[in-house]
N, C-alpha and C. Protein backbone atom coordinates (compact mmCIF):
# COMPACT_ATOMS: atom_id res chain seq x y z
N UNK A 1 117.35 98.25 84.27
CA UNK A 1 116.30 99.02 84.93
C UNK A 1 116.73 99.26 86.39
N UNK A 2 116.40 100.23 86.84
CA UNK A 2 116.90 100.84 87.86
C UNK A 2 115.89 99.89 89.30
N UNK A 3 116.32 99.91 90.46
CA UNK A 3 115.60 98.94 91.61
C UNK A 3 115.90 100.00 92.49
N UNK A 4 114.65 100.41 93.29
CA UNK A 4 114.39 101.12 94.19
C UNK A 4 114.43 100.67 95.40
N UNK A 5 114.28 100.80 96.84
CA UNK A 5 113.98 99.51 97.88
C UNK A 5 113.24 100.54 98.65
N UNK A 6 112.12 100.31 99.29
CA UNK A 6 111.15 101.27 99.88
C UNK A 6 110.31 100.30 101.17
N UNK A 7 111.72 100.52 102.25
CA UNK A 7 111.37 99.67 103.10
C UNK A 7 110.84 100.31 104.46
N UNK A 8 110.75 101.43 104.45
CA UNK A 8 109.85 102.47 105.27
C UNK A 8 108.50 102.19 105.38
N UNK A 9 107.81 102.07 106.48
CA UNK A 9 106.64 102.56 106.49
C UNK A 9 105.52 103.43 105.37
N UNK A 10 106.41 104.56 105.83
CA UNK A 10 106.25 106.03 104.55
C UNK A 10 106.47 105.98 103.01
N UNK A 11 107.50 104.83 102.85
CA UNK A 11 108.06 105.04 101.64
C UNK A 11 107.05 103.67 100.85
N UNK A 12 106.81 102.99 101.84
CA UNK A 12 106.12 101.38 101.20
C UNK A 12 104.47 102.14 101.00
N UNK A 13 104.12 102.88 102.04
CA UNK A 13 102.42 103.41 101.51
C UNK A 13 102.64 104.23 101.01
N UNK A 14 103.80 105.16 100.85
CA UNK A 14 103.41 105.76 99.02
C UNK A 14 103.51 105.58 97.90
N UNK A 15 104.51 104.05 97.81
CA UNK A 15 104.69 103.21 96.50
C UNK A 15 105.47 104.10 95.52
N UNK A 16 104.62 104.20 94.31
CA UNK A 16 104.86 105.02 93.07
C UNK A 16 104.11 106.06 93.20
N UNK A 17 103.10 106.31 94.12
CA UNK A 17 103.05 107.95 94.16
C UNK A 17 103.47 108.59 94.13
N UNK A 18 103.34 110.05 93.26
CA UNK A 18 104.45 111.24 93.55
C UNK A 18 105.25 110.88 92.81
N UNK A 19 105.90 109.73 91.92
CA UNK A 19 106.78 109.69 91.22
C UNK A 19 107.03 109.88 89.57
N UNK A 20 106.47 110.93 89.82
CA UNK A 20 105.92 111.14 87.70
C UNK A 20 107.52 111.28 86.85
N UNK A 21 107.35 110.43 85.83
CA UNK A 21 108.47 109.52 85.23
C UNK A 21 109.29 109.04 85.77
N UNK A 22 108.72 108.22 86.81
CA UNK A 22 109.91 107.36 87.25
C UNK A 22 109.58 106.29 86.46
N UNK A 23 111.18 105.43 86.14
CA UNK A 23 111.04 104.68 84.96
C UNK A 23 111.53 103.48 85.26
N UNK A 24 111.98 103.41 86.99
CA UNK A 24 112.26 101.80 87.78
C UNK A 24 111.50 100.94 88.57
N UNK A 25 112.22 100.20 88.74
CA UNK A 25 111.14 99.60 89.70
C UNK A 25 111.26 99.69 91.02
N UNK A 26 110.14 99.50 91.77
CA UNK A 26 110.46 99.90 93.24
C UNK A 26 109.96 98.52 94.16
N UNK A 27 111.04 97.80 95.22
CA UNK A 27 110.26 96.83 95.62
C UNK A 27 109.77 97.33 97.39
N UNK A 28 108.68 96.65 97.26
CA UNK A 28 108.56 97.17 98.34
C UNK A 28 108.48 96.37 99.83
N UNK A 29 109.45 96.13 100.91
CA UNK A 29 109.53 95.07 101.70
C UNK A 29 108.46 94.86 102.67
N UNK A 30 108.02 93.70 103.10
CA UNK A 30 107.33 93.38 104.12
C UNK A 30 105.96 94.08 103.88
N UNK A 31 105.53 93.74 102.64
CA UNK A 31 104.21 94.23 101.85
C UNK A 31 103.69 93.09 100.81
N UNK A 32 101.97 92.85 101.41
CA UNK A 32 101.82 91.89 100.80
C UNK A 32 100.36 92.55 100.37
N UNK A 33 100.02 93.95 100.52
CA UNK A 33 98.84 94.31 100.17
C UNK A 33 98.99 96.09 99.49
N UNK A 34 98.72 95.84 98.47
CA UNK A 34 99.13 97.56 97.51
C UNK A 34 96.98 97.96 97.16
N UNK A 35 97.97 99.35 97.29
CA UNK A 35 96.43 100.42 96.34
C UNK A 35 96.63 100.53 95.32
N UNK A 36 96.09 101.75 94.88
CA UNK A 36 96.32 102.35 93.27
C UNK A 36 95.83 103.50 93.27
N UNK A 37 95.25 103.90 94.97
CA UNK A 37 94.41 105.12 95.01
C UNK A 37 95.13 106.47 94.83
N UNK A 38 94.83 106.96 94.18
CA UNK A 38 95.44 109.00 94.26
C UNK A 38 96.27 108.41 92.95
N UNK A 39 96.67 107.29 92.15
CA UNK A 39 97.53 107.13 91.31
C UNK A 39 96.93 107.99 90.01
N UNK A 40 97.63 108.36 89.09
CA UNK A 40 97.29 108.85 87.92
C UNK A 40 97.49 107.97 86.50
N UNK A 41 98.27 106.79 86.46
CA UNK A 41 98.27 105.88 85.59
C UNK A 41 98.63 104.59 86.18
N UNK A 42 98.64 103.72 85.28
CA UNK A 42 98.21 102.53 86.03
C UNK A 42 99.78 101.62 85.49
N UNK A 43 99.65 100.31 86.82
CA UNK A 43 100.94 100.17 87.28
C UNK A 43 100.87 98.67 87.43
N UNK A 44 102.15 98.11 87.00
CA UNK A 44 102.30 96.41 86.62
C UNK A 44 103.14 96.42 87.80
N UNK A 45 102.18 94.94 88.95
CA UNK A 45 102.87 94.79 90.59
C UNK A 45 102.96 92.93 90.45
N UNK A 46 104.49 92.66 90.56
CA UNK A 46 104.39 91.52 91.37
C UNK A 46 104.40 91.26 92.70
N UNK A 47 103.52 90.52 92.87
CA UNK A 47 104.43 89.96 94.76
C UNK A 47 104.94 88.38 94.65
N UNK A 48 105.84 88.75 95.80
CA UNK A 48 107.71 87.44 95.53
C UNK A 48 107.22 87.56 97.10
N UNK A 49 107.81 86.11 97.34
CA UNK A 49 107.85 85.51 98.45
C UNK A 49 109.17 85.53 99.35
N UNK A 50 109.84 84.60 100.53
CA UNK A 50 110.97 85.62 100.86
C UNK A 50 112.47 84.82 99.79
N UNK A 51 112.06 83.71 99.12
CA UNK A 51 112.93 83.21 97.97
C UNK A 51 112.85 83.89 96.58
N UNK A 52 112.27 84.90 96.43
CA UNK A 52 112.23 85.29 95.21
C UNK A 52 111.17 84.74 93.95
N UNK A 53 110.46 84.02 94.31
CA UNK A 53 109.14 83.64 93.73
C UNK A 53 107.72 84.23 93.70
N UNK A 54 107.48 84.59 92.38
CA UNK A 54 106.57 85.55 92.29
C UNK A 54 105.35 84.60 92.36
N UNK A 55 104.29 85.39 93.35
CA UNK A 55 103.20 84.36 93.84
C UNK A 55 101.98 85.01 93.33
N UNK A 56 101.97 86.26 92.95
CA UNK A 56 100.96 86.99 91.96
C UNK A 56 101.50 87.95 91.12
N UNK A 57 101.06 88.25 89.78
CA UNK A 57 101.84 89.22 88.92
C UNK A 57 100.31 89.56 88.26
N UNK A 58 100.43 91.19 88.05
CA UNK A 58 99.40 91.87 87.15
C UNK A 58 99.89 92.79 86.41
N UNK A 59 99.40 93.04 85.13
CA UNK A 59 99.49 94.18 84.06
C UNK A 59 98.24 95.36 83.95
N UNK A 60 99.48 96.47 84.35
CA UNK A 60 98.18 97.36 83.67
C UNK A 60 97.46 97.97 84.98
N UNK A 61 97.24 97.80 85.75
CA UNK A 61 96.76 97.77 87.44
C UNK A 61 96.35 99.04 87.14
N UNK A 62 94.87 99.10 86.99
CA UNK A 62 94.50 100.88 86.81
C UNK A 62 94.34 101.49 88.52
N UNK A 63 94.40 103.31 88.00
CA UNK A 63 93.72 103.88 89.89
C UNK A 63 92.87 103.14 90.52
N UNK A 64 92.69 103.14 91.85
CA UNK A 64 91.75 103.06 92.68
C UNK A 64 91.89 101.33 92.55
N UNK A 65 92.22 100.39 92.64
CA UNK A 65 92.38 99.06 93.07
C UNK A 65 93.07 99.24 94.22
N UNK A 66 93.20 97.47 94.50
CA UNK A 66 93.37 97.12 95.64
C UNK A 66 94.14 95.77 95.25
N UNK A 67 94.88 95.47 95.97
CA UNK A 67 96.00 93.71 95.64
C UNK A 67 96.65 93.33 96.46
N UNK A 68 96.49 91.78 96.90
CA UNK A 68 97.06 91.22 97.84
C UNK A 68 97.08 89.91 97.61
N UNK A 69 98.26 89.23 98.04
CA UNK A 69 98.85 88.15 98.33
C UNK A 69 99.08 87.38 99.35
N UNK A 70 98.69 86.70 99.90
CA UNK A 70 99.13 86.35 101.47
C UNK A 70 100.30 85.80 101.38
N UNK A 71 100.54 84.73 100.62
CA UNK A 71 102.12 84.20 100.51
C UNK A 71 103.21 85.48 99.90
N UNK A 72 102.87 86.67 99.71
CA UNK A 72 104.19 87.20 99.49
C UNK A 72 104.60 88.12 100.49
N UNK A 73 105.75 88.58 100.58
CA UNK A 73 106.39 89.70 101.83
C UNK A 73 107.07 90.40 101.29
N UNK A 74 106.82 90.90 100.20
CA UNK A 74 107.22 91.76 99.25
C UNK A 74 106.49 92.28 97.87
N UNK A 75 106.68 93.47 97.55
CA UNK A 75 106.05 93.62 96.09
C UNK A 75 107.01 94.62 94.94
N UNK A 76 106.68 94.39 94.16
CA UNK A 76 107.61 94.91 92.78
C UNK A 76 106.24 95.86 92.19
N UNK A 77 106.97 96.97 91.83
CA UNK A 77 105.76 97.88 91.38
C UNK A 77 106.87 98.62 90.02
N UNK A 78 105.75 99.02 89.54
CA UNK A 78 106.92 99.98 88.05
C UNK A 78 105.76 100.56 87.31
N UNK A 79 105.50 101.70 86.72
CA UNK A 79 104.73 102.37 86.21
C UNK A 79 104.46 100.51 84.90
N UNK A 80 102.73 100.85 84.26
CA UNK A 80 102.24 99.86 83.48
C UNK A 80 103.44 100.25 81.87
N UNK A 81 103.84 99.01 81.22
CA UNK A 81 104.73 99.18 80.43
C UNK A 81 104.82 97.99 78.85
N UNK A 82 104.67 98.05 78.33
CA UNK A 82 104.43 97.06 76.99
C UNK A 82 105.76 96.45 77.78
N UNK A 83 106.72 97.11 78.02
CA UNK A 83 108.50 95.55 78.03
C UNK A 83 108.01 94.84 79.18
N UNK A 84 108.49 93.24 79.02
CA UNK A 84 108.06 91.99 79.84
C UNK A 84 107.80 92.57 81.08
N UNK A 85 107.34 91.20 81.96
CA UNK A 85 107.13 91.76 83.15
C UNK A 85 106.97 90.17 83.96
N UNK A 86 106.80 90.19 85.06
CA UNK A 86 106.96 88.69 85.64
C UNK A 86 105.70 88.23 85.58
N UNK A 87 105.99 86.20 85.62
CA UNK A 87 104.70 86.16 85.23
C UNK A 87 104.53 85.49 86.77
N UNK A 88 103.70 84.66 87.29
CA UNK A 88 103.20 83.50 88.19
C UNK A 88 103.94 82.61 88.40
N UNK A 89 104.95 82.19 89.61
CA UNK A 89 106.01 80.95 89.09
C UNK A 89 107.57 81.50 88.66
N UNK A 90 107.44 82.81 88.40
CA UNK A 90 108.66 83.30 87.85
C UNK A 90 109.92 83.37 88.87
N UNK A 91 110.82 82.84 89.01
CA UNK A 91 112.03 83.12 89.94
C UNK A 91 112.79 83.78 89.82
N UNK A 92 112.55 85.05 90.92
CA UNK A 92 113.97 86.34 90.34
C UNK A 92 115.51 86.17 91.32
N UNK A 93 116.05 85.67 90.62
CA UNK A 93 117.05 85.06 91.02
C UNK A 93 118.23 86.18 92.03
N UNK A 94 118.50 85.85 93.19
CA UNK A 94 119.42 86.69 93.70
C UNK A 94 118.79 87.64 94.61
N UNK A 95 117.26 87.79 94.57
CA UNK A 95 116.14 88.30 94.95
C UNK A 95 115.54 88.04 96.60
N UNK A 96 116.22 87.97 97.62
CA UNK A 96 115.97 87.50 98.95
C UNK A 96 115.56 88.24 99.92
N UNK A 97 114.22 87.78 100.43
CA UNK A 97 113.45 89.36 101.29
C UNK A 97 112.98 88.57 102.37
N UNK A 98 113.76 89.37 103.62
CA UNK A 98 113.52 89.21 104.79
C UNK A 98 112.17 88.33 105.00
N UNK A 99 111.58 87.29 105.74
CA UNK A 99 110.24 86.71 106.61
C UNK A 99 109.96 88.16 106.88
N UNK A 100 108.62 87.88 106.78
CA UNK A 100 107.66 88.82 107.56
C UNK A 100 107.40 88.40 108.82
């Protein structure tokens, strides 16, 4: 699966907006709070801490929500998808994101 890095300002508050069939994932740095607003389908987000430990994971994340983590400084976003996805606890190995 393809890894995006959307460490902009611009690029971190538009997430997966605008991206109709995109089919990777996009992480997004020094982000510990996502929408879902203006989205048109709904979207499976972890947030990883700056070791690569996922400190919240959701499926399915319909429009118009809201999600946040305080322990993470990062988030993983990918259109919602039946193939796995991280759970709580999960360590993505190799995965190292700057302190906020």
């Amino acid at each position: 699966m393809t890894l995006e890095v959307a460490d902009g300002v611009l690029s971190r508050l538009r997430g997966l907006l605008g991206k109709r069939g995109y089919r990777g994932m996009l992480l997004l740095t020094r982000c510990n709070d996502i929408h879902t607003f203006g989205m048109s389908e709904p979207i499976d987000v972890a947030f990883v801490t700056h070791d690569g430990r996922v400190t919240a994971s959701y499926c399915k994340v319909p429009p118009r929500c809201r999600l946040r983590s305080s322990d993470a400084v990062a988030t993983l976003e990918r259109r919602a998808s039946s193939d796995p996805w991280f759970a709580c606890g999960d360590s993505i190995s190799g995965l190292k994101v700057g302190n906020r």
